[in-house]
Protein backbone atom coordinates (compact mmCIF):
# COMPACT_ATOMS: atom_id res chain seq x y z
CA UNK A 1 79.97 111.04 86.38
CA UNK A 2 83.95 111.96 86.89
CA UNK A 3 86.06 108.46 86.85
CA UNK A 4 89.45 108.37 88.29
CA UNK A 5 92.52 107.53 86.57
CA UNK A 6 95.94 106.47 87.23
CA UNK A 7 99.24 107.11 85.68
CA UNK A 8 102.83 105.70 86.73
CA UNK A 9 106.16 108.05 85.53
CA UNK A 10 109.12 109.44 86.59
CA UNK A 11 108.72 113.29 87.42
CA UNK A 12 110.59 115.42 84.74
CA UNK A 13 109.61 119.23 86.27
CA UNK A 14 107.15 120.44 89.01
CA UNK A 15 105.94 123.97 88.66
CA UNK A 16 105.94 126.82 91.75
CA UNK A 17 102.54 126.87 93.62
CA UNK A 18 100.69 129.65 91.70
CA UNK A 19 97.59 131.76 92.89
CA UNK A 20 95.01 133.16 90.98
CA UNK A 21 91.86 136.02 91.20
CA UNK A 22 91.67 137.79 94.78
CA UNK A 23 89.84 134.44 96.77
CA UNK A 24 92.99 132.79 96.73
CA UNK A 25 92.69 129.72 94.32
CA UNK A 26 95.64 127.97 94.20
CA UNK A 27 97.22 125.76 91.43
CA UNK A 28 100.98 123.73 90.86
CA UNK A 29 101.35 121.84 87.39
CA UNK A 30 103.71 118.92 87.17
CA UNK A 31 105.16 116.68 84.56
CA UNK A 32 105.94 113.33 84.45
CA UNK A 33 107.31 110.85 82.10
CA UNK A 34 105.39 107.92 81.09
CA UNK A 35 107.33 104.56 82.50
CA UNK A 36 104.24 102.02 83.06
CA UNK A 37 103.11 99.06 81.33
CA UNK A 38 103.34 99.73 77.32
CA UNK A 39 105.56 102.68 77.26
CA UNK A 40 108.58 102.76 74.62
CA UNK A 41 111.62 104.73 75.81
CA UNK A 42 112.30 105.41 72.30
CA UNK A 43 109.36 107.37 72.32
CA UNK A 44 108.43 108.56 75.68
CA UNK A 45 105.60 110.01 76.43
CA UNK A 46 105.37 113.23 78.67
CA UNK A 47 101.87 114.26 80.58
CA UNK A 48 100.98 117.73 82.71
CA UNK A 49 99.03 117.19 85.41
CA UNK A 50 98.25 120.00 87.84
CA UNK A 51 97.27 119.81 91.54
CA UNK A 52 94.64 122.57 93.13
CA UNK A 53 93.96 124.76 96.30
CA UNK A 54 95.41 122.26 99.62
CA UNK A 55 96.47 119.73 97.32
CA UNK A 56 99.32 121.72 95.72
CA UNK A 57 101.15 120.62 98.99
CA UNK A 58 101.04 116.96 97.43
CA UNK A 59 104.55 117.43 95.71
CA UNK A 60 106.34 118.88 98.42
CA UNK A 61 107.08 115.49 99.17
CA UNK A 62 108.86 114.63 95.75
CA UNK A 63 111.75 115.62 93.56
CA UNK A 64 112.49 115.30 89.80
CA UNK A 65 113.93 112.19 88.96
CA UNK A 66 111.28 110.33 91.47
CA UNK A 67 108.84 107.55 90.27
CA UNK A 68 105.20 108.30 91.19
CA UNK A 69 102.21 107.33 90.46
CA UNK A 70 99.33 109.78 89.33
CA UNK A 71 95.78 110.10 90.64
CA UNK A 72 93.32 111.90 88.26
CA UNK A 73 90.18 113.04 86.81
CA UNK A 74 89.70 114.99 83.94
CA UNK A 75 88.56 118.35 83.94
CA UNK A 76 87.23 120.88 80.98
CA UNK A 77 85.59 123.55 80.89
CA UNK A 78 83.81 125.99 77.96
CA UNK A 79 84.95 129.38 77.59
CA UNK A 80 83.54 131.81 74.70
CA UNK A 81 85.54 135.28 75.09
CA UNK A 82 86.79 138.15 73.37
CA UNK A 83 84.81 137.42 70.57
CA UNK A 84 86.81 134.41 69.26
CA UNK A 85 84.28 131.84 69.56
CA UNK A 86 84.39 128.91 72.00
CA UNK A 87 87.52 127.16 73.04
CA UNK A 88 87.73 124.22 75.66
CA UNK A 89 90.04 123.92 78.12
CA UNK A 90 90.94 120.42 79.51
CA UNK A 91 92.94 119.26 82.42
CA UNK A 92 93.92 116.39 84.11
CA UNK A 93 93.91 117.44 88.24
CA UNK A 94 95.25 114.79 90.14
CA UNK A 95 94.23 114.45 93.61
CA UNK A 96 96.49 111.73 94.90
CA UNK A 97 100.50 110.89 94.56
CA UNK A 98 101.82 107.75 95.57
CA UNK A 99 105.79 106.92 95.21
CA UNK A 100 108.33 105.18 97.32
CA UNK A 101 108.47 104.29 100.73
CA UNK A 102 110.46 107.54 101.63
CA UNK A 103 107.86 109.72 99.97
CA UNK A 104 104.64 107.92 101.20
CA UNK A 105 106.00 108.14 104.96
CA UNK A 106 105.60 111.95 104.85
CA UNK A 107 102.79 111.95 102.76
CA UNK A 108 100.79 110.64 105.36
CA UNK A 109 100.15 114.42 106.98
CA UNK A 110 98.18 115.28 103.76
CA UNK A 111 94.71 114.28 103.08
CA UNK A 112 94.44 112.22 99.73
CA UNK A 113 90.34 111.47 99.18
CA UNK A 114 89.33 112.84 95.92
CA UNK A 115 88.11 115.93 95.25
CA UNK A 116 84.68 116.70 96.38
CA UNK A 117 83.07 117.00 93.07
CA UNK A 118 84.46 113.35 92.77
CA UNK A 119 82.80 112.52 95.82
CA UNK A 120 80.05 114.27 95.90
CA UNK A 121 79.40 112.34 92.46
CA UNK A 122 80.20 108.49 94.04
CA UNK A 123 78.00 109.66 96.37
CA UNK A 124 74.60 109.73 94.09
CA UNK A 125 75.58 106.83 92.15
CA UNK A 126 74.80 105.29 95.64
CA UNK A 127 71.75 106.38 96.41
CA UNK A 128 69.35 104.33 93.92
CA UNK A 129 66.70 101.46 94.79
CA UNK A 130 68.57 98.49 95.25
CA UNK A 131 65.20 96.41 96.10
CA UNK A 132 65.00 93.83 93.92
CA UNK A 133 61.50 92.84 93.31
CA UNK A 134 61.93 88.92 92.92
């Protein structure tokens, strides 16, 4: 089961939309400092997120120096290659960006449900037996 997170910052960078292999995956990586509850600006804290295939269109809307908030789920994958044993690769892929009032007006074009491996998961958690037999 894939749970969503959130995260609140200010955006320090946002990477160039970037494709990959010859079906035309699509990926944009973003960075944002840490600003909600608990964070120390003596000792900020900086996280990568990335955004994939249609969703890459998600920071269009933004600049540095805006305050978002972050959307996730984690992501990782095994990969055993080149005869270096296994490595895993984790990511956090957000799926929805929420800022200001500016930001969420044109935001509005872009479709911001989770992922469908998100979905497709909240879906079976649905289907069980709810009768209760008392």
């Amino acid at each position: 089961m894939s749970k969503s997170f959130e995260v609140q910052g200010q955006i320090h960078s946002i990477g160039a939309t970037t494709e990959y292999g010859q079906n035309g995956f699509t990926k944009r990586e973003f960075v944002i400092k840490l600003t909600g509850e608990g964070e120390n600006d003596r000792y900020p804290n900086y996280i990568a997120l990335e955004l994939i295939k249609d969703k890459c269109a998600l920071m269009d809307a933004y600049k540095i120096g805006d305050e978002i908030t972050a959307h996730f789920n984690f992501s990782g994958r095994l990969w055993a290659g080149n005869g270096q044993g296994e490595k895993c690769f984790t990511s956090l892929q957000a799926w929805r960006i929420e800022g200001g009032a500016a930001a969420n007006v044109s935001m509005d074009a872009y479709d911001q449900t989770p992922p469908p491996e998100a979905y497709d998961q909240m879906q079976n958690m649905n289907n069980f037996d709810d009768d209760i037999p008392f």
